[in-house]
C-alpha atoms as a PDB file:
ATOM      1  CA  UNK A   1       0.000   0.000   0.000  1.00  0.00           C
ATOM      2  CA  UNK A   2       1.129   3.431  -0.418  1.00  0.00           C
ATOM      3  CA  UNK A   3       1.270   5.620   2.517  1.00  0.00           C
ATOM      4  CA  UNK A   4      -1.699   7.744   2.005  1.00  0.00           C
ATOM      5  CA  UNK A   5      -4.466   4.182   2.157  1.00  0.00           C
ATOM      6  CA  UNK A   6      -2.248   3.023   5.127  1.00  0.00           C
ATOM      7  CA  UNK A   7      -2.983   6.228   7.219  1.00  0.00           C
ATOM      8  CA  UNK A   8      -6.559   6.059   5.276  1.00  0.00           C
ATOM      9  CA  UNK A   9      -6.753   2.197   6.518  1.00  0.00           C
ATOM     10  CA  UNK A  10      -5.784   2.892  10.317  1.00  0.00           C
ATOM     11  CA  UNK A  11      -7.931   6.121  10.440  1.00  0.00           C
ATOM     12  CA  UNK A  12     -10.813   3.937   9.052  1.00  0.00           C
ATOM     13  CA  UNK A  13     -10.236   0.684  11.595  1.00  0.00           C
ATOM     14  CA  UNK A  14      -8.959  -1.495   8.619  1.00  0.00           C
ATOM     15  CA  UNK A  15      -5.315  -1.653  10.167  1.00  0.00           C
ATOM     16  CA  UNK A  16      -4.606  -1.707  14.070  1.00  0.00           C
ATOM     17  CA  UNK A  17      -3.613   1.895  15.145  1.00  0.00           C
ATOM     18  CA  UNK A  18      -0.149   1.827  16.489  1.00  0.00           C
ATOM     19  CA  UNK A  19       0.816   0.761  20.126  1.00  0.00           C
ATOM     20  CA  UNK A  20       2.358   4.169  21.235  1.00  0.00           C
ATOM     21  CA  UNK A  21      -1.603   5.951  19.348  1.00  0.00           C
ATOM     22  CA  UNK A  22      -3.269   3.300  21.900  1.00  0.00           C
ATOM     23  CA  UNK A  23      -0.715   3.774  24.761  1.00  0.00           C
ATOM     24  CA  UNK A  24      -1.341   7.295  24.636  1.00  0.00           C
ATOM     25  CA  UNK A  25      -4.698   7.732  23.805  1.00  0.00           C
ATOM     26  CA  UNK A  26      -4.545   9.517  20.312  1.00  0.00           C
ATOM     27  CA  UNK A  27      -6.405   8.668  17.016  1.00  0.00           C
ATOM     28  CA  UNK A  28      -6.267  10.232  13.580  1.00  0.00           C
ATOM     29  CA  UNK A  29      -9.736  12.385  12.674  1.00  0.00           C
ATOM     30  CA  UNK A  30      -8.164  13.290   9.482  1.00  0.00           C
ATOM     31  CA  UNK A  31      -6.400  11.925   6.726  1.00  0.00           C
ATOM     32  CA  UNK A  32      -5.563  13.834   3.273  1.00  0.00           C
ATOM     33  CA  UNK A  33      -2.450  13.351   1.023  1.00  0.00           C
ATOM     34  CA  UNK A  34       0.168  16.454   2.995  1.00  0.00           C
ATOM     35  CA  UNK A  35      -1.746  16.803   5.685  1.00  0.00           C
ATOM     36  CA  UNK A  36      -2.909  15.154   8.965  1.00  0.00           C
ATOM     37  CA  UNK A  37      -4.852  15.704  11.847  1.00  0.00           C
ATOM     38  CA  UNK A  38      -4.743  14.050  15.115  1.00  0.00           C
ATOM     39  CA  UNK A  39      -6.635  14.173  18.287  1.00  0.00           C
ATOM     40  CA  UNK A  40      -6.016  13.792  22.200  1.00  0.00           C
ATOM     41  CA  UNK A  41      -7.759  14.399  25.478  1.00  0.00           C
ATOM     42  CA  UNK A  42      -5.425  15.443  27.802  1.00  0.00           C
ATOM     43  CA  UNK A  43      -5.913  13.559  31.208  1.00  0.00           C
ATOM     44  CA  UNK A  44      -3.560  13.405  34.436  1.00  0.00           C
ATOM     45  CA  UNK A  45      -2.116  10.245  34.135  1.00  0.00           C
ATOM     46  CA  UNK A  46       0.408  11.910  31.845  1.00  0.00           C
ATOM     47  CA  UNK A  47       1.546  14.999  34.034  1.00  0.00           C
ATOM     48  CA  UNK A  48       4.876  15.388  35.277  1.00  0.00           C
ATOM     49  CA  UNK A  49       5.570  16.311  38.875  1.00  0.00           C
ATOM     50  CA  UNK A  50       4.791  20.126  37.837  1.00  0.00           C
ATOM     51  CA  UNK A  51       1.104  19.092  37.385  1.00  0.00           C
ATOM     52  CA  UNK A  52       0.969  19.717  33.831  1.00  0.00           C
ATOM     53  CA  UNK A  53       0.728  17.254  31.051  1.00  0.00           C
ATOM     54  CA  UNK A  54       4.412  16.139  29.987  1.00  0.00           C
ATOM     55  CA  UNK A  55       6.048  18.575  27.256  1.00  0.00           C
ATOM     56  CA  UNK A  56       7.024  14.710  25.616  1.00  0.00           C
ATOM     57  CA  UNK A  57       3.360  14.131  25.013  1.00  0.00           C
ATOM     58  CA  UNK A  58       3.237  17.401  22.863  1.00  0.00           C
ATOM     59  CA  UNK A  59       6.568  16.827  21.161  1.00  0.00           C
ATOM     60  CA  UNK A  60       5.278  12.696  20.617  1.00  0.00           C
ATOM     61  CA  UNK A  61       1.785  14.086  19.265  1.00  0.00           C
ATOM     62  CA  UNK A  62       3.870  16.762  17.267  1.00  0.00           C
ATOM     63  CA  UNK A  63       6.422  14.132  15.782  1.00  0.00           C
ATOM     64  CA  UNK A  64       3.414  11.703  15.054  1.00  0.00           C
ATOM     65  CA  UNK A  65       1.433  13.753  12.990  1.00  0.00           C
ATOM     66  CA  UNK A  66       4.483  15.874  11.467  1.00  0.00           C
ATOM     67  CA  UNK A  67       5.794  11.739  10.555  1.00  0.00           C
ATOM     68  CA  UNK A  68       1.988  10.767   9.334  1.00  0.00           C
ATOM     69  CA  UNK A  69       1.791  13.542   7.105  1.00  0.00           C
ATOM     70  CA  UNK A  70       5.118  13.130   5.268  1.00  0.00           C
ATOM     71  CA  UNK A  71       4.136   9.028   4.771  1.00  0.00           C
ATOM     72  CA  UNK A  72       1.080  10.044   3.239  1.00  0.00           C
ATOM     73  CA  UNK A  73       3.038  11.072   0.350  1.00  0.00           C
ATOM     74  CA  UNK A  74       5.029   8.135  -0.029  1.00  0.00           C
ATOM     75  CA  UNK A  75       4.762   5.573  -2.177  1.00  0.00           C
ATOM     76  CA  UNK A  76       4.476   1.581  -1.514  1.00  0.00           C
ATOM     77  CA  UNK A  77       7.840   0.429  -0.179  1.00  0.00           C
ATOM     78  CA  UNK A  78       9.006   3.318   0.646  1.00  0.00           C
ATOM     79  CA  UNK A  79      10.085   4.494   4.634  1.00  0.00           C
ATOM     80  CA  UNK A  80      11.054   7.343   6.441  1.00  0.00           C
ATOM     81  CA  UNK A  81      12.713   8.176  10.029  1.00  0.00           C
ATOM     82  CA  UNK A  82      12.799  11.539  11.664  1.00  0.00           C
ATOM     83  CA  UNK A  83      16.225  13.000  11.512  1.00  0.00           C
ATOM     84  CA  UNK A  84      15.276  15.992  13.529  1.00  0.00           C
ATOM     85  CA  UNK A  85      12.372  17.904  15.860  1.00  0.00           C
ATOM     86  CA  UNK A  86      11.893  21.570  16.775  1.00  0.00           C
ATOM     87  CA  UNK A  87       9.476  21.861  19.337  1.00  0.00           C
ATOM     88  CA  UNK A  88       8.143  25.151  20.759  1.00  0.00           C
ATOM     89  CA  UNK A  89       5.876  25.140  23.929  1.00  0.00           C
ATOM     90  CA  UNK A  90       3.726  27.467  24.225  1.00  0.00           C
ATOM     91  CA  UNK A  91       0.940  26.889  27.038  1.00  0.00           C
ATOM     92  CA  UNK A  92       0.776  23.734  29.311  1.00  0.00           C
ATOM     93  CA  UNK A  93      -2.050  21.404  28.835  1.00  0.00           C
ATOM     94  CA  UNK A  94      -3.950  20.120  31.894  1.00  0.00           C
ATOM     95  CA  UNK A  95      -6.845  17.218  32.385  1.00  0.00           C
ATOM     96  CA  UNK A  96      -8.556  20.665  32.201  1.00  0.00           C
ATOM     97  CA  UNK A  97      -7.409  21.835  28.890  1.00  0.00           C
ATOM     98  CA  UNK A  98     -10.319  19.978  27.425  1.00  0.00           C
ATOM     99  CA  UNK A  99      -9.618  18.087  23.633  1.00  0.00           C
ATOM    100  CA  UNK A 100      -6.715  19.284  21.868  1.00  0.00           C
ATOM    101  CA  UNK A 101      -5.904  18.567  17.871  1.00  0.00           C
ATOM    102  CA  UNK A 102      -2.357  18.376  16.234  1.00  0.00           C
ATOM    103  CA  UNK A 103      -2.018  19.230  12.826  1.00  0.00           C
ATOM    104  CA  UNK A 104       0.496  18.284  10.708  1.00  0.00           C
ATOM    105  CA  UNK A 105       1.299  19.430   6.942  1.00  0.00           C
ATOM    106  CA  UNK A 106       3.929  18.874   4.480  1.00  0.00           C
ATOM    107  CA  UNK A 107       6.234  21.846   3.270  1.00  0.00           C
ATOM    108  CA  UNK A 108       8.627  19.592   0.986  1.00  0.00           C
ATOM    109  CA  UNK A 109       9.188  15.831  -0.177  1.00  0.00           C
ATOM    110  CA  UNK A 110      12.107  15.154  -2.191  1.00  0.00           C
ATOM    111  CA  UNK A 111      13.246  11.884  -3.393  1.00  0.00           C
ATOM    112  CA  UNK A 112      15.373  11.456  -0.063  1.00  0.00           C
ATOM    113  CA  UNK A 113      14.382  14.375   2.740  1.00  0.00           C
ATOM    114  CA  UNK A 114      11.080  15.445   3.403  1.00  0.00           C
ATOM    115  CA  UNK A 115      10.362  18.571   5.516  1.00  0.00           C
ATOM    116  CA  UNK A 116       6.852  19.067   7.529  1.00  0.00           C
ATOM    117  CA  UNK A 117       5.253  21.554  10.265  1.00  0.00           C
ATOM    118  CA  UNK A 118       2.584  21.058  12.872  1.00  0.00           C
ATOM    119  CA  UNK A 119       0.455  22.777  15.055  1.00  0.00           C
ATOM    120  CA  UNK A 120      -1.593  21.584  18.616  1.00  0.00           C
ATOM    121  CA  UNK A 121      -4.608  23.721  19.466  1.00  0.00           C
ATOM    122  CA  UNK A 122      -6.927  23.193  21.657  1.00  0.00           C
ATOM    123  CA  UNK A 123     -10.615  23.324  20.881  1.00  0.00           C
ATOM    124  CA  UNK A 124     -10.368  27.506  20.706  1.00  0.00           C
ATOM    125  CA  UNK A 125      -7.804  27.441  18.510  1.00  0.00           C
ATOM    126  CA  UNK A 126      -5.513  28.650  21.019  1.00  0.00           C
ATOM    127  CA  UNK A 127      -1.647  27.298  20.033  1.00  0.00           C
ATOM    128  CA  UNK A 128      -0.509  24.988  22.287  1.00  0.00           C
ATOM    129  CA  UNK A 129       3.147  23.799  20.896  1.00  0.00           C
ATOM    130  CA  UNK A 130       3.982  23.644  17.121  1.00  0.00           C
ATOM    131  CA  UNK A 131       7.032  22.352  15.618  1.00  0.00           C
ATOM    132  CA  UNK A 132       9.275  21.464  12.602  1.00  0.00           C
ATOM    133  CA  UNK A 133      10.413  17.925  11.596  1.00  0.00           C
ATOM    134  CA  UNK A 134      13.117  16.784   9.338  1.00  0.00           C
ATOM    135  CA  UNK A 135      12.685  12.909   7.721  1.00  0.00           C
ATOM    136  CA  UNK A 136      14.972  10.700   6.064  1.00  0.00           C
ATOM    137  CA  UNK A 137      13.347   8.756   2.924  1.00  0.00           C
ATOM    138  CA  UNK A 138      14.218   5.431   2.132  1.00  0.00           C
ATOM    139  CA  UNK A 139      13.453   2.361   0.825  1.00  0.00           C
ATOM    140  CA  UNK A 140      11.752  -0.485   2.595  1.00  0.00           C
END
């Protein structure tokens, strides 16, 4: 399959969601060739001893979709690995913060780097984190 009816397959219950998307509690809500949306109820079993949510939930839901996005461009038997994250914080989430969404979108796919940005909001549209990713292409 190519990447974008693998995402489409997962997002549709065809193909099990990953063990880290069950683990933490995330699932896909949208799935279009460059661009991906994920969502996630923050709850306290994932804060840190500040009381907040951990900043590696943000920078895991960030790399996800940022990842997800780039593989829907990608065609059967092809891979890719993140090579590098920017993450910016920019408010905390709580159990309070209510359901959040991380977007992700492509900015470039070449034949062996692919580039991508993402956003988390929560259900105002206030930003939450966003990021940059970096992602090795290869064959599988």
């Amino acid at each position: 399959l190519d990447g974008l009816a693998l995402m489409t397959g997962i997002m549709e219950g065809r193909f099990p969601a990953p063990p880290m998307a069950r683990a933490l509690r995330f699932s896909m809500s949208v799935i279009e060739r460059g661009r991906v949306v994920f969502e996630y109820e923050p709850v306290a079993a994932h804060y840190n001893p500040l009381g907040s949510v951990h900043g590696g939930i943000a920078a895991t839901l960030l790399d996800s979709v940022m990842g997800c996005c780039i593989h829907t461009t990608l065609k059967a038997g092809t891979g890719y690995t993140t090579v590098e994250i920017k993450v910016n914080y920019v408010r905390a989430m709580s159990d309070k913060t209510g359901p959040v969404k991380a977007e992700g979108k492509v900015i470039n796919v070449g034949s062996r780097i692919a580039t991508s940005e993402g956003r988390l909001v929560d259900a105002s549209g206030k930003l939450l984190a966003h990021g940059t990713t970096t992602c090795l292409i290869f064959p599988i």
